[in-house]
Protein backbone atom coordinates (compact mmCIF):
# COMPACT_ATOMS: atom_id res chain seq x y z
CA UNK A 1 -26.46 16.36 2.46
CA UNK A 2 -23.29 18.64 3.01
CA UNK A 3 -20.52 17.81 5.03
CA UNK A 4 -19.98 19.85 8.40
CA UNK A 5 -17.03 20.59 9.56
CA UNK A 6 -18.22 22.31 12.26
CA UNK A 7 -17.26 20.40 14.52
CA UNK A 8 -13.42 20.79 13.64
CA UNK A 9 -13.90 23.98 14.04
CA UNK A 10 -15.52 24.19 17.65
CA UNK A 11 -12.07 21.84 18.60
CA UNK A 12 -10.00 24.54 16.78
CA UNK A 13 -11.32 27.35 18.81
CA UNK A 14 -10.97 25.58 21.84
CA UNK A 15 -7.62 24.53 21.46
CA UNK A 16 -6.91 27.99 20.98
CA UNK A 17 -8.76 29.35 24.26
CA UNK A 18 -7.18 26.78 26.40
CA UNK A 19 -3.61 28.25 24.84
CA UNK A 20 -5.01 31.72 25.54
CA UNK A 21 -5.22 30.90 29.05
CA UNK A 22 -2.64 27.98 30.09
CA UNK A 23 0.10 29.01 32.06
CA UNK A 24 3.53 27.09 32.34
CA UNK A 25 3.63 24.76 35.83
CA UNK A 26 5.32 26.22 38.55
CA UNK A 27 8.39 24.02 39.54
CA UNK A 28 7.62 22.03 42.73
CA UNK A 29 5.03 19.52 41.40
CA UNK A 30 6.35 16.19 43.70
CA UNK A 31 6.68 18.90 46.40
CA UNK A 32 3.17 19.51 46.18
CA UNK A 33 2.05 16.07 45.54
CA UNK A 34 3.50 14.82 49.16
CA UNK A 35 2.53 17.68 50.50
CA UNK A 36 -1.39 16.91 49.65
CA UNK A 37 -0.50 13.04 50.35
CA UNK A 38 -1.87 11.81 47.28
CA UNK A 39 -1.54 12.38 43.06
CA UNK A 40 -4.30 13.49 41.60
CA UNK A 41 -4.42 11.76 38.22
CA UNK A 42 -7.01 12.80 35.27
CA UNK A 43 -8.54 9.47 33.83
CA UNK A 44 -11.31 8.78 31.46
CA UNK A 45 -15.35 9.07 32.48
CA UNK A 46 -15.23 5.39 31.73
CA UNK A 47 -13.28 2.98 28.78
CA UNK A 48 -13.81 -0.84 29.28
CA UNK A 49 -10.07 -1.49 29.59
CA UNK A 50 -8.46 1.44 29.93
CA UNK A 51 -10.39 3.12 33.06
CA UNK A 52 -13.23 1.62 34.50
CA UNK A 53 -14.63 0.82 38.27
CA UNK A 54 -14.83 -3.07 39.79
CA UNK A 55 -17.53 -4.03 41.27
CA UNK A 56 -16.14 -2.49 44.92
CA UNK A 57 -15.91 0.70 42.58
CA UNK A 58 -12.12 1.23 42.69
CA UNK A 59 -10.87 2.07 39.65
CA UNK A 60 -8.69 0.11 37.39
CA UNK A 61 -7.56 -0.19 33.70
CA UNK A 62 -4.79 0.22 31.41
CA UNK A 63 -4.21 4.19 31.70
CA UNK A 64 -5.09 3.80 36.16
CA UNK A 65 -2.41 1.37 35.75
CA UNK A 66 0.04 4.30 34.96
CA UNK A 67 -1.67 6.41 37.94
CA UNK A 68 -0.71 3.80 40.61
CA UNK A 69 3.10 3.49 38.86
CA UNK A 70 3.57 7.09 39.74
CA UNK A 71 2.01 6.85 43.08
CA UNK A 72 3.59 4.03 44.23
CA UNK A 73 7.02 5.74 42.42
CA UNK A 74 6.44 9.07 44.56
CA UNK A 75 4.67 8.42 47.55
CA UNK A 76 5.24 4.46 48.18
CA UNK A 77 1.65 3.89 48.03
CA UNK A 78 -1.06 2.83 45.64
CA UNK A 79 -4.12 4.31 47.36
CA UNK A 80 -2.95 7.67 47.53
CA UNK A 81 -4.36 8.58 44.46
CA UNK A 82 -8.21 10.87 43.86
CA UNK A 83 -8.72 9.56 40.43
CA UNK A 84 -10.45 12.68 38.54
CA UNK A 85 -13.25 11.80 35.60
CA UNK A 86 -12.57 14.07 32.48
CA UNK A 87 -13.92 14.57 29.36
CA UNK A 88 -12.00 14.74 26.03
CA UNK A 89 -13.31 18.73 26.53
CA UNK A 90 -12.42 19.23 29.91
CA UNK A 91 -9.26 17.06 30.25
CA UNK A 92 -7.13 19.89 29.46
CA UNK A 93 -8.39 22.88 31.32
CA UNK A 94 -8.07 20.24 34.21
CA UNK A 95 -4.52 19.92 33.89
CA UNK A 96 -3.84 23.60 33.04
CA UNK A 97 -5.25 24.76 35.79
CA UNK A 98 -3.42 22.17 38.43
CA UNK A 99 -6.99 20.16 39.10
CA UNK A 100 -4.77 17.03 38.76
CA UNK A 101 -0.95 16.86 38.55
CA UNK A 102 -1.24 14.24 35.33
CA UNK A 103 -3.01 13.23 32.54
CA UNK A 104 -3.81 9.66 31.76
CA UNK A 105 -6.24 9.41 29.44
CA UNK A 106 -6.08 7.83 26.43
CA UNK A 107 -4.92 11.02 24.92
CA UNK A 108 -2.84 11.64 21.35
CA UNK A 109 0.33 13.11 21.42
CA UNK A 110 0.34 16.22 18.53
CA UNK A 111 2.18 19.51 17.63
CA UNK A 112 -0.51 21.85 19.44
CA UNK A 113 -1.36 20.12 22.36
CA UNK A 114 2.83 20.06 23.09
CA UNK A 115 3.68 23.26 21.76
CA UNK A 116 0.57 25.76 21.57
CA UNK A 117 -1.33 24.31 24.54
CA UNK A 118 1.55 24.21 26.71
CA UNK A 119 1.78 20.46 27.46
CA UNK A 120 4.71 17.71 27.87
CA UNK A 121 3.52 14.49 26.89
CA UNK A 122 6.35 12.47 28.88
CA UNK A 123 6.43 9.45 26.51
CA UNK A 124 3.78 7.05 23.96
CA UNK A 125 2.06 3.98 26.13
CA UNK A 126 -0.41 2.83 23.60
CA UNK A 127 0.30 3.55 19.83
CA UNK A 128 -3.31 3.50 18.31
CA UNK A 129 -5.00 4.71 14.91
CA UNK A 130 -8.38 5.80 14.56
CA UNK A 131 -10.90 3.61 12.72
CA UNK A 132 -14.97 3.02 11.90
CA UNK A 133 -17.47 0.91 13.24
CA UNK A 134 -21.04 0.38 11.73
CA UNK A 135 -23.77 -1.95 11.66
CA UNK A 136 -23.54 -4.96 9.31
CA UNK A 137 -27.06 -4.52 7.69
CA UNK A 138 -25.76 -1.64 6.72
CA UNK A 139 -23.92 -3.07 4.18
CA UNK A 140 -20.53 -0.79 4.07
CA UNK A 141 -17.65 -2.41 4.35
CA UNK A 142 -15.37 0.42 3.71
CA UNK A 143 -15.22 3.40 5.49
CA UNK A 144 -14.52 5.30 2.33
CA UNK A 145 -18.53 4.07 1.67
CA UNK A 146 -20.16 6.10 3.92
CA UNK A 147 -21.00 8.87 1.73
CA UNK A 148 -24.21 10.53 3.81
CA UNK A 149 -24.18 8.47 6.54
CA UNK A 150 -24.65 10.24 10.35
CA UNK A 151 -21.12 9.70 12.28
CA UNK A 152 -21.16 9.41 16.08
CA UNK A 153 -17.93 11.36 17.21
CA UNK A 154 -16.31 12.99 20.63
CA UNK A 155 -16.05 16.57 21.32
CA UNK A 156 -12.53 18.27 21.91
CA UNK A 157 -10.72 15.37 20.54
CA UNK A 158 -8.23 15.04 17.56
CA UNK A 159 -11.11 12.53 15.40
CA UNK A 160 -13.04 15.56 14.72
CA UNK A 161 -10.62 16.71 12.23
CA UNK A 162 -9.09 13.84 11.36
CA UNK A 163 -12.86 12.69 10.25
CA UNK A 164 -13.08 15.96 8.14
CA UNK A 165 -9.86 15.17 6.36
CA UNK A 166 -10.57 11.98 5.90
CA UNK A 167 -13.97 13.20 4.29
CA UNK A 168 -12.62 15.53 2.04
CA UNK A 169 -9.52 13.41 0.59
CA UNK A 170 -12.18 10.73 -0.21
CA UNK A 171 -15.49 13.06 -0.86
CA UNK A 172 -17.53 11.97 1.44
CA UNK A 173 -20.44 13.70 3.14
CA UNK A 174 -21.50 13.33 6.32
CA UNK A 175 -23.64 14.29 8.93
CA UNK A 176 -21.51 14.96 12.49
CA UNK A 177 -23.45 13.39 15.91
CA UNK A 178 -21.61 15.37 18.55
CA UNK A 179 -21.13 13.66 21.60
CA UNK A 180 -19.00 14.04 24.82
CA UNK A 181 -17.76 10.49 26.23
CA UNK A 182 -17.72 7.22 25.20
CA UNK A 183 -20.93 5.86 27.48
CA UNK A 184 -22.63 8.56 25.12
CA UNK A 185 -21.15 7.49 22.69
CA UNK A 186 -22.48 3.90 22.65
CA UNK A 187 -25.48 4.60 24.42
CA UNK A 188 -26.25 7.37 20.55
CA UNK A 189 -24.69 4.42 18.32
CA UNK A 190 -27.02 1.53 20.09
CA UNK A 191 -29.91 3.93 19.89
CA UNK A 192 -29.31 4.51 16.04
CA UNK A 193 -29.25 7.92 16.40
CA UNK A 194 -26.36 7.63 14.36
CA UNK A 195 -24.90 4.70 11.80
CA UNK A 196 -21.41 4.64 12.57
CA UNK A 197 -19.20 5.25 15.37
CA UNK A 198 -15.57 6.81 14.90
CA UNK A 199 -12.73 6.61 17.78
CA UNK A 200 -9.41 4.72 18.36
CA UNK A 201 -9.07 1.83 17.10
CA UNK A 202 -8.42 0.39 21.10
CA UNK A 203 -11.84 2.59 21.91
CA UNK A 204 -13.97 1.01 19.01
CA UNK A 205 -12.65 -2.57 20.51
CA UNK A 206 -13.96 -1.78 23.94
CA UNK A 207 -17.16 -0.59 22.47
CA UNK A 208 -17.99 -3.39 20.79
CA UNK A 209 -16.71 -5.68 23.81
CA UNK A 210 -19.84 -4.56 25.76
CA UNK A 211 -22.35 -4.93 23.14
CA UNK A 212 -24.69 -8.01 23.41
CA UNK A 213 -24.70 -8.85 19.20
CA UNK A 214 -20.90 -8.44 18.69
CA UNK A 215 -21.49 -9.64 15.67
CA UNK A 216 -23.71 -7.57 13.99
CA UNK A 217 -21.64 -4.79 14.12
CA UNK A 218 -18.01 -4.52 11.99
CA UNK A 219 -14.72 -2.98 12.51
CA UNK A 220 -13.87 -1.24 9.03
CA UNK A 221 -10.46 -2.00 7.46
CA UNK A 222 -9.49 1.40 7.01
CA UNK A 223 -6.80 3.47 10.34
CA UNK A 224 -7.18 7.12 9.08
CA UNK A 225 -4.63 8.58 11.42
CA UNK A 226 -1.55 8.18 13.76
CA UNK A 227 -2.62 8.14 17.64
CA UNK A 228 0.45 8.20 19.52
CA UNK A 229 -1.07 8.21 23.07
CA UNK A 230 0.28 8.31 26.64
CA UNK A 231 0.73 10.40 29.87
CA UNK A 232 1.13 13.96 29.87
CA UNK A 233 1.98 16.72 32.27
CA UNK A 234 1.83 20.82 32.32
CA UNK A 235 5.13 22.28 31.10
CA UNK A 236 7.58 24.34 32.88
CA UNK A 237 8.45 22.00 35.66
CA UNK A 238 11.12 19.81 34.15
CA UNK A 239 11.57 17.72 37.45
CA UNK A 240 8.24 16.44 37.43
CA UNK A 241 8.19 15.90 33.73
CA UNK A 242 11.50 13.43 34.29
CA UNK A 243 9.20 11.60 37.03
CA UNK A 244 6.50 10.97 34.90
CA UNK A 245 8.64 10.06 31.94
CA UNK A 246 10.82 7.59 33.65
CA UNK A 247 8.38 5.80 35.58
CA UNK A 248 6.75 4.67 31.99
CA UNK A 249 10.18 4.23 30.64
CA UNK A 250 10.79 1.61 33.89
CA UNK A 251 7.12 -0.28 32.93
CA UNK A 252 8.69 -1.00 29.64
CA UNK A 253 12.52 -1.69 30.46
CA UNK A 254 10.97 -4.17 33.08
CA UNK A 255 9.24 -6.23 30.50
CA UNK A 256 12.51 -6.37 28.44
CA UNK A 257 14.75 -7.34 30.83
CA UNK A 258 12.39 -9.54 32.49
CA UNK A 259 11.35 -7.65 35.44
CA UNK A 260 8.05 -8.64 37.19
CA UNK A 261 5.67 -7.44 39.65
CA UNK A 262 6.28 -11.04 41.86
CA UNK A 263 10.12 -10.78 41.37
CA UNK A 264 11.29 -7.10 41.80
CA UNK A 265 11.89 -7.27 45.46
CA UNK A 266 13.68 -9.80 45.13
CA UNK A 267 15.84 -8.94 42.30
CA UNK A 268 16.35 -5.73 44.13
CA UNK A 269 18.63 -7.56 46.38
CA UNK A 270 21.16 -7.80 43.55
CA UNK A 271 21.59 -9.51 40.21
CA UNK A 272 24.68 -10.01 38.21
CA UNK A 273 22.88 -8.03 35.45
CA UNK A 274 23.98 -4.17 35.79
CA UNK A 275 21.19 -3.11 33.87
CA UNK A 276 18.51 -4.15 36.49
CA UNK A 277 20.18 -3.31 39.55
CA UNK A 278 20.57 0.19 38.13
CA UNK A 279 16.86 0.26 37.58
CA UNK A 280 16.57 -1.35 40.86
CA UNK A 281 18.87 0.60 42.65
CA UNK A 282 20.79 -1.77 44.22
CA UNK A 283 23.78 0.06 42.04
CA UNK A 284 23.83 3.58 41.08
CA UNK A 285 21.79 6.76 42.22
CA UNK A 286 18.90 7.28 40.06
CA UNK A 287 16.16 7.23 42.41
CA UNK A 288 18.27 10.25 44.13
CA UNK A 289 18.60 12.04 40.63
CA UNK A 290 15.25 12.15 40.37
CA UNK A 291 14.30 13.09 44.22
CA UNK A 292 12.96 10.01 45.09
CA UNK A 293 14.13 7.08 47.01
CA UNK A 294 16.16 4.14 45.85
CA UNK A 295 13.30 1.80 45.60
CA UNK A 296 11.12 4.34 43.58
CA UNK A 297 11.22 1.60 40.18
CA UNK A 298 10.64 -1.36 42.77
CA UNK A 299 7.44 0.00 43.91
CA UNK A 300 6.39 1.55 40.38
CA UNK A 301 6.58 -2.12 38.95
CA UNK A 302 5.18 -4.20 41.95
CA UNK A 303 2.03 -1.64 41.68
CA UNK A 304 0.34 -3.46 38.96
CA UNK A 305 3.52 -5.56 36.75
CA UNK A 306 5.65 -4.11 34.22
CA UNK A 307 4.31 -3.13 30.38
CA UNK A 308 2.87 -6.58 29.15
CA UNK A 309 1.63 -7.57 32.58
CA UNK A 310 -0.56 -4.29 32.27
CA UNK A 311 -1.40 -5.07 28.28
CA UNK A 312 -1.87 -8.10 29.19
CA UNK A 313 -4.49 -8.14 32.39
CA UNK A 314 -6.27 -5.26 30.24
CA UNK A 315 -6.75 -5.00 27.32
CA UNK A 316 -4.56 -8.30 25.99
CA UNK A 317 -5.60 -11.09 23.96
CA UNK A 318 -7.40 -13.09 26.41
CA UNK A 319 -9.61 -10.24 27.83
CA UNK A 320 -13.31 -9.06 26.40
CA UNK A 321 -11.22 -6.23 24.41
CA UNK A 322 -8.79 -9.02 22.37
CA UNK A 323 -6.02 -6.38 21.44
CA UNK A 324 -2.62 -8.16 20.31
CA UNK A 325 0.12 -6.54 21.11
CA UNK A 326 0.42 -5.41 17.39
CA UNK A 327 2.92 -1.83 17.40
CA UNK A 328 3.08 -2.14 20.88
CA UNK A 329 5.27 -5.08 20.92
CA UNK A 330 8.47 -4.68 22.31
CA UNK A 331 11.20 -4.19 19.37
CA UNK A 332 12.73 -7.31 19.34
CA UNK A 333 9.41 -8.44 19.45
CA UNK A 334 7.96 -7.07 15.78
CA UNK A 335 6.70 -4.31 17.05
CA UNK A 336 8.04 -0.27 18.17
CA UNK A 337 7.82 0.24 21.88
CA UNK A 338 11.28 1.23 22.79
CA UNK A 339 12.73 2.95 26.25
CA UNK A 340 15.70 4.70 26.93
CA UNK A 341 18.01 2.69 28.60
CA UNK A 342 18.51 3.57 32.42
CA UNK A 343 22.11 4.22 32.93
């Protein structure tokens, strides 16, 4: 059968009509966000892990985790959040058009979503790669095998063309099973309606967490592409942008300097290390730079922990998903995550 890269080319032309249309954000973001009370923070339709609802149907995860940081950072308060489902085609007409004030949803950081769509992505939380899984009886054991086999694969996301490049550079043909989120997803991979199922390599682990014969399905060897994701924001209010940005940059300071959810009260009180008083305001001004108050990093951290207390409770080595740390490992650690110091 031919390959189709049709589907690359549906996620061209919408890239391009969302550019058509975006407009820059008007300054005045945290302005609006206490005005309305609450953030309103774009999150997956559901990602074991990363966004997903308890069984009193609050929502939690990885990428929520980031949600109640900023609300907590902004308004003081957790609950003050309306958590708004999106697609990986609707995630970005959501934030263009001020539907929610941030993005947080597993989404990859490239050129035309920052530049062309009109986008600041206000730092990397989770550096991923995109990867392959398949049944076992099917006998592949290589994604570089799959020559004719039907590929499962999300609309309006960057693995639609990284799948056709990866198809070309290795001759491959393929036939493309468009779906639209990743309950579809599994629901058209456990169905057979198509052989293998391509996504993050962090999505393809919470797939196959919530499969009942984890075994008979594989993980293939091969990352085809750099996923750089994190938070992102609509450009042209710089303000909020700095908000965003430095709230994850205090989730990952935190865990370096040994800042915990149970302990930054009380190291707020004073330390002899400059470093976290700064971040915890009991020295400098940088809640006040920012145009919040001085406990603004207190209350993003005692939401829900810094960086590995997050990893860790979600997606970490001792939940269903199993993810080590891997790249996103502190530095001194082995791996890349990295903040700007606060000072």
């Amino acid at each position: 059968m031919k390959m189709k890269l049709i589907t690359g080319a549906v996620a061209a032309a919408g890239l391009m009509a969302i550019s058509a249309t975006a407009n820059t954000a008007h300054a005045g973001t945290l302005d609006d966000v206490r005005a309305a009370g609450e953030l309103k923070c774009g999150i997956n339709t559901g990602l074991p892990g990363f966004a997903f609802t308890d069984d009193s149907g609050n929502w939690q995860g990885f990428d929520v985790a980031f949600c109640k940081a900023l609300a907590a950072a902004v308004l003081g308060d957790t609950s003050k959040i309306k958590y708004v489902s999106l697609t990986g085609k609707n995630r970005f007409p959501a934030l263009t058009s001020g539907e929610i004030d941030v993005l947080s949803r597993n989404t990859t950081w490239t050129f035309s979503r920052d530049v062309d769509l009109g986008f600041t992505f206000v730092g990397v939380n989770y550096y991923d790669g995109q990867g392959f899984i398949g049944r076992t009886k099917l006998g592949v054991k290589s994604a570089k095998e799959l020559d004719g086999a039907s590929i499962c694969i999300q609309t309006g996301t960057t693995t639609e063309l990284n799948l056709a490049d990866f198809a070309r550079d290795n001759k491959i043909e393929y036939e493309p099973v468009p779906i639209e989120t990743n309950a579809e997803a599994r629901a058209a991979y456990e169905a057979e309606r198509c052989d293998v199922y391509t996504t993050d390599a962090s999505g393809l682990a919470a797939t196959k967490a919530t499969f009942d014969d984890p075994e008979n399905h594989m993980v293939f060897p091969e990352i085809v592409s750099k996923e750089p994701l994190g938070p992102l924001v609509r450009q042209g209010d710089d303000q909020w942008a700095d908000i965003a940005r430095w709230t994850l940059n205090v989730l990952i300071n935190a865990e370096e300097l040994g800042i915990t959810r149970a302990n930054a009260a009380e190291l707020a009180k004073g330390t002899d290390n400059p470093a976290i008083n700064r971040i915890l305001g009991s020295e400098g001004s940088m809640g006040e730079m920012l145009g919040l108050s001085k406990d603004w990093a207190v209350n993003a951290i005692s939401a829900e922990g810094n960086y590995a207390e997050i990893f860790d409770k979600y997606v970490g080595p001792d939940t269903p998903l199993g993810l080590a740390r891997g790249l996103n490992a502190l530095y001194k650690d082995g791996g890349i995550l990295y903040a700007p110091p606060i000072r």
